[in-house]
C-alpha atoms as a PDB file:
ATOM      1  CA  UNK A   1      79.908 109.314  84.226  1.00  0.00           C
ATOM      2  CA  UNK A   2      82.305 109.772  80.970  1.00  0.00           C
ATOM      3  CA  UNK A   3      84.132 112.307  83.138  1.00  0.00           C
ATOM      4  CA  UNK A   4      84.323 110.250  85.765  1.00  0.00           C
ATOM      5  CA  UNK A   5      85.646 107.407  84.470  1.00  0.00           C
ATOM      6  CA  UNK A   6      88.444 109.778  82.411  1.00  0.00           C
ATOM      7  CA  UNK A   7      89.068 111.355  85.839  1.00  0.00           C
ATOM      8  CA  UNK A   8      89.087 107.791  87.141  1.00  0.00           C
ATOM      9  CA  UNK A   9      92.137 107.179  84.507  1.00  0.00           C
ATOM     10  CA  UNK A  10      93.740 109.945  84.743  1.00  0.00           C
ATOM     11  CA  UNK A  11      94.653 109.463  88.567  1.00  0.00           C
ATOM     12  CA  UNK A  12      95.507 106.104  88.108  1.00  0.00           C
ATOM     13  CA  UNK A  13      98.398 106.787  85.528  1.00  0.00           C
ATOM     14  CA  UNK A  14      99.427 109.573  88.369  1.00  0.00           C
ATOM     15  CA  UNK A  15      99.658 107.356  90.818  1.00  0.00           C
ATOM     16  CA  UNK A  16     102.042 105.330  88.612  1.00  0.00           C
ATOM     17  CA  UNK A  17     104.302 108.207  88.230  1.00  0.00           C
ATOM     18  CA  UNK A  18     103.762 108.680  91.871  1.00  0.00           C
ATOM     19  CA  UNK A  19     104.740 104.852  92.780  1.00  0.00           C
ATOM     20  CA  UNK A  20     108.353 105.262  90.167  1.00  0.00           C
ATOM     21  CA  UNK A  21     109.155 108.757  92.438  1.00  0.00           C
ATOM     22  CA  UNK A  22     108.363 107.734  95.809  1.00  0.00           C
ATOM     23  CA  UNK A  23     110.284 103.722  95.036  1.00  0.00           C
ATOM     24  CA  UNK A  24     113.279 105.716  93.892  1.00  0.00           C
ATOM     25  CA  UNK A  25     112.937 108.832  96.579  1.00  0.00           C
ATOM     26  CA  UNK A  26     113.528 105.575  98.990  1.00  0.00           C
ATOM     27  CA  UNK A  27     116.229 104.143  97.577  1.00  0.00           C
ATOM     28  CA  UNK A  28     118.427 106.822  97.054  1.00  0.00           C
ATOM     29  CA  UNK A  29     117.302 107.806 100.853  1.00  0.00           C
ATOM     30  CA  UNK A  30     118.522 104.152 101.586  1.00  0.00           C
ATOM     31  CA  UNK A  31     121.924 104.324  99.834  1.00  0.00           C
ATOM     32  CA  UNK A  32     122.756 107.613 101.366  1.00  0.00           C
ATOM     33  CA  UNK A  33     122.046 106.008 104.737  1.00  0.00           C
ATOM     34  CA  UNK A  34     124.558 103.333 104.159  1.00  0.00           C
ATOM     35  CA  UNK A  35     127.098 105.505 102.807  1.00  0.00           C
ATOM     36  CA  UNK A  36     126.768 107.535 105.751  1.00  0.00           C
ATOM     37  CA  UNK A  37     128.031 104.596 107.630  1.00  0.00           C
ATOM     38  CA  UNK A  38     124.562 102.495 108.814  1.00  0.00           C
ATOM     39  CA  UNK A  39     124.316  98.913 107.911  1.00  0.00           C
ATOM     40  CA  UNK A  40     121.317  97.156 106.348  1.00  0.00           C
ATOM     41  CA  UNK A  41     120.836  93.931 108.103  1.00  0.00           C
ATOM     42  CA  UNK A  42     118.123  91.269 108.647  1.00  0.00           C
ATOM     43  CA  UNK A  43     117.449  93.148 112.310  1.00  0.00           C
ATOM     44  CA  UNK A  44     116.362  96.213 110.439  1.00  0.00           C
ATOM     45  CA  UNK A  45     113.979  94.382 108.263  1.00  0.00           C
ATOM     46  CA  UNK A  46     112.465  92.321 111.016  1.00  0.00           C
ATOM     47  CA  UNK A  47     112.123  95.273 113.167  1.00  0.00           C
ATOM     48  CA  UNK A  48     110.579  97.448 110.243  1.00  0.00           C
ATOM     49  CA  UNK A  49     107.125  97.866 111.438  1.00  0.00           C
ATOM     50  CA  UNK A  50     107.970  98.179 115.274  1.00  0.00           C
ATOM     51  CA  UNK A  51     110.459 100.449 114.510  1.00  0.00           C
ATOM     52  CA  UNK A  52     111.223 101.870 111.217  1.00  0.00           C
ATOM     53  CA  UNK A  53     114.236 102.974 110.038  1.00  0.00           C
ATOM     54  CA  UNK A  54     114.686 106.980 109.575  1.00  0.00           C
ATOM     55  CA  UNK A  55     116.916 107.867 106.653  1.00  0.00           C
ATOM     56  CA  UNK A  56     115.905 110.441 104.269  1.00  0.00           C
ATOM     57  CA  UNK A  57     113.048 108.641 101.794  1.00  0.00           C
ATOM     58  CA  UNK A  58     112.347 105.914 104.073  1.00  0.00           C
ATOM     59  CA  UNK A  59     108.589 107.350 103.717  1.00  0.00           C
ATOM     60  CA  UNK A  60     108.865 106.523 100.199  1.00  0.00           C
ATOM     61  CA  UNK A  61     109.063 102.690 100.526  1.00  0.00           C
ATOM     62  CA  UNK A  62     105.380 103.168 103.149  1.00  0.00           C
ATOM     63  CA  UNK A  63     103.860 105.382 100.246  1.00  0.00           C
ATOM     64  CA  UNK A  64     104.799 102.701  97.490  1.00  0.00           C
ATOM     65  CA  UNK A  65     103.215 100.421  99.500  1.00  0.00           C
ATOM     66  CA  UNK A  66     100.130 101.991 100.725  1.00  0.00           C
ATOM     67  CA  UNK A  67      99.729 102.923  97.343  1.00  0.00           C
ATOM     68  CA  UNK A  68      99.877  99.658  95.485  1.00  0.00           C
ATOM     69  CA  UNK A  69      98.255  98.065  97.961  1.00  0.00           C
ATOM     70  CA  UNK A  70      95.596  99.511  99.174  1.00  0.00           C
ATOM     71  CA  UNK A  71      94.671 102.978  96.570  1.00  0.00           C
ATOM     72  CA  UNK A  72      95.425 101.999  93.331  1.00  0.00           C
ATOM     73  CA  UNK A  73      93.850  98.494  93.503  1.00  0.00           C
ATOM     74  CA  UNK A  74      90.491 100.534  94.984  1.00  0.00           C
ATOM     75  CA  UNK A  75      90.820 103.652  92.114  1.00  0.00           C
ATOM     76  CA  UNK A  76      90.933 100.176  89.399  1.00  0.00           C
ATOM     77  CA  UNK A  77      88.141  98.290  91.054  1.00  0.00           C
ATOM     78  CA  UNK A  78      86.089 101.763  90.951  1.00  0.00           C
ATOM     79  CA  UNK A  79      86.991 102.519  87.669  1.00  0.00           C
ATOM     80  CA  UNK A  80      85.918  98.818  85.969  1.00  0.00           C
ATOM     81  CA  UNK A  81      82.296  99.962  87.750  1.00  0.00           C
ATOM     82  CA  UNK A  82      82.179 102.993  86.512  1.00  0.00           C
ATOM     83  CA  UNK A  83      82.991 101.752  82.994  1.00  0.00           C
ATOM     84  CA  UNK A  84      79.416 100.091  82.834  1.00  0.00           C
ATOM     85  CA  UNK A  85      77.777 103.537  83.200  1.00  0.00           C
ATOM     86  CA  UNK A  86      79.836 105.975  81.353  1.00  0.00           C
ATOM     87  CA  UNK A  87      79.235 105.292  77.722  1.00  0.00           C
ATOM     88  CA  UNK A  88      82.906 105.255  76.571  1.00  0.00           C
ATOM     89  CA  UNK A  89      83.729 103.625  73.366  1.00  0.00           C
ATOM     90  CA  UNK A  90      85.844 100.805  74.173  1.00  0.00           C
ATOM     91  CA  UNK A  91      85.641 101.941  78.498  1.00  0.00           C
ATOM     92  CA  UNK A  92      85.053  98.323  80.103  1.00  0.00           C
ATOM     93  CA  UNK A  93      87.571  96.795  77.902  1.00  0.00           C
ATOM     94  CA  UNK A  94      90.439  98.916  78.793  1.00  0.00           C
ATOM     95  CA  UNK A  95      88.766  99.519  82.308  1.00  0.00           C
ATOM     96  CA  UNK A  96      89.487  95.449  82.315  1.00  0.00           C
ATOM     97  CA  UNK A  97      93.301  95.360  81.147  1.00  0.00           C
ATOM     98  CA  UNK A  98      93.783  98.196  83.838  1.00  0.00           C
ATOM     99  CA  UNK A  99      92.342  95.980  86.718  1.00  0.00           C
ATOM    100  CA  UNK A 100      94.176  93.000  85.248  1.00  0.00           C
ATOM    101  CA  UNK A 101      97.546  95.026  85.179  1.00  0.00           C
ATOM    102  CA  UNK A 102      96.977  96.060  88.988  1.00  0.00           C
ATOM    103  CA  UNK A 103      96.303  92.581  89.566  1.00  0.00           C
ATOM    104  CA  UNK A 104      99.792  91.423  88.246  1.00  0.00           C
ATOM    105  CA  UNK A 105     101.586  94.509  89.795  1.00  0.00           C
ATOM    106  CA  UNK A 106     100.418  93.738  92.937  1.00  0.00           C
ATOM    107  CA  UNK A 107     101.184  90.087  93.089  1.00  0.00           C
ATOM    108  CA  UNK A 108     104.931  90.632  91.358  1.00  0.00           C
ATOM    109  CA  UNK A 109     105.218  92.988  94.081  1.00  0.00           C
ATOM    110  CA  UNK A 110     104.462  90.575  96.856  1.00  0.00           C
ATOM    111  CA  UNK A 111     106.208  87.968  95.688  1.00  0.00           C
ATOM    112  CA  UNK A 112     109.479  89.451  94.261  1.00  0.00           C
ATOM    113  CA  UNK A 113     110.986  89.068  97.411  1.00  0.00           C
ATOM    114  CA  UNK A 114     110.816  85.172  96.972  1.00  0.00           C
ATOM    115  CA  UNK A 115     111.559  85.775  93.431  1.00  0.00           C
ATOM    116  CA  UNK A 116     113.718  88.713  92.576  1.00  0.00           C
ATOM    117  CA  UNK A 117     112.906  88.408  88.942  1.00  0.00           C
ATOM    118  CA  UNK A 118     109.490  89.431  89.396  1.00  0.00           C
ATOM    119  CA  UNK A 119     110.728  92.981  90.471  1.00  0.00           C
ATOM    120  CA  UNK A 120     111.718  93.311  86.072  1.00  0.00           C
ATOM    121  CA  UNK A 121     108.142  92.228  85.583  1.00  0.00           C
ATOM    122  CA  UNK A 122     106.704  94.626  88.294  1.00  0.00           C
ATOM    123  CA  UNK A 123     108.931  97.432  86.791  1.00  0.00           C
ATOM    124  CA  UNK A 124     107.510  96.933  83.081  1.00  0.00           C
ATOM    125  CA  UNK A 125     104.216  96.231  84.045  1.00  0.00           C
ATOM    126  CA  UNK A 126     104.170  99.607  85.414  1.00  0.00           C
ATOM    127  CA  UNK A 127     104.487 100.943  81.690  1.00  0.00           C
ATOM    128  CA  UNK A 128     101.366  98.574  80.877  1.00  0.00           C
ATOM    129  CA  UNK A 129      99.614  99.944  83.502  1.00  0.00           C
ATOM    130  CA  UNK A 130     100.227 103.376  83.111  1.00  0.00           C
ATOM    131  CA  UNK A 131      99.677 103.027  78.983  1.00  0.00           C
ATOM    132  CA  UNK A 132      96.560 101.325  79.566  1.00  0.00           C
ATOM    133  CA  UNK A 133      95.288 103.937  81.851  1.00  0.00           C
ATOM    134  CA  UNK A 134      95.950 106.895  79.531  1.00  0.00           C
ATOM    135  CA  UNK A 135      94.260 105.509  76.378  1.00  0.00           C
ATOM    136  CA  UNK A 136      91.250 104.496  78.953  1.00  0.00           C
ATOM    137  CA  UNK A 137      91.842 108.507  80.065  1.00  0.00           C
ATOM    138  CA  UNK A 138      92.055 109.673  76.318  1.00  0.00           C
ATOM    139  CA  UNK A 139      88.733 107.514  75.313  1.00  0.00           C
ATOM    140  CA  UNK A 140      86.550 109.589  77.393  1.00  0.00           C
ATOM    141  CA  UNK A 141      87.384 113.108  76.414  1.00  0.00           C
ATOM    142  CA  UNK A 142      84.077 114.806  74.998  1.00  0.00           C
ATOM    143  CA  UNK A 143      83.221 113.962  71.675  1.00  0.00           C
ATOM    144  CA  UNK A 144      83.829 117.129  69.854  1.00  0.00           C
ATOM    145  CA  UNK A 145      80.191 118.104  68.374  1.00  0.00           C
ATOM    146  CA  UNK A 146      80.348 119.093  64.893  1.00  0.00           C
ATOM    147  CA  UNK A 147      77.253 121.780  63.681  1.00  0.00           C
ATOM    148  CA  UNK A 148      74.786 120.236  60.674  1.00  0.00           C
ATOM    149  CA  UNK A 149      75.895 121.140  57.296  1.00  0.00           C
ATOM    150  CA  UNK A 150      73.381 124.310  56.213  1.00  0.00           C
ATOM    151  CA  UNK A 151      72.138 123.932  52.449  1.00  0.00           C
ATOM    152  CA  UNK A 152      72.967 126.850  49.667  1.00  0.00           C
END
């Protein structure tokens, strides 16, 4: 279980890198596409699911969301269950603050679109997350075993 839950970690701080490549992959993608001469309007938003747009990266923006949505969230939950079994020093705690920190990413993510600010808190949260998810990673590596002293 001590592997598991340091495997656990480990994919949830890639899957932070993961969210900061594909988020940027789009954008760039998206400002290529309106130097190239398209327009970014309210029709392309509404029409996103029926018919999304095709620049270069527009996959990126589905992948962030997927993602941070529906994976990460799942990979946090499973990790915070884990934590009860694996014997890691200090594992539910920071099993907790990583579930917490989805928690908050996810709901600045929603919402920054009625409140753009949120976006700077979704952004550094990220760090939190992705912090809290390597020391939870580095907590579970073996326990190096030392041999008994032997007497003269």
């Amino acid at each position: 279980m001590r592997k598991t839950y340091r495997v656990l970690a480990d994919i949830i701080a890639i899957e932070v890198v993961i969210q900061a490549m594909v988020m940027v992959f789009a954008i760039a993608g998206l400002f290529k596409w309106i130097s190239d001469g398209a327009t970014l309007d309210q029709s392309v938003i509404d029409g996103w699911e029926d018919d999304p747009p095709a620049w270069t990266g527009s996959i990126g923006h589905f992948i962030h969301v997927m993602n941070g949505q529906f994976l990460i969230p799942l990979l946090g939950i499973a990790l915070l269950i884990v934590s009860f079994f694996a014997a890691v020093n200090g594992g539910v705690k920071w099993a907790a603050i990583i579930l917490a920190s989805i928690v908050v990413q996810v709901a600045a993510g929603l919402t920054a679109e009625d409140w753009p600010y949120l976006g700077l808190v979704h952004g550094l949260n990220a760090f939190v997350l992705f912090g809290a998810a390597l020391m939870a990673a580095r907590n579970a590596k073996p326990v190096p075993v030392t041999a008994p002293a032997t007497a003269p």
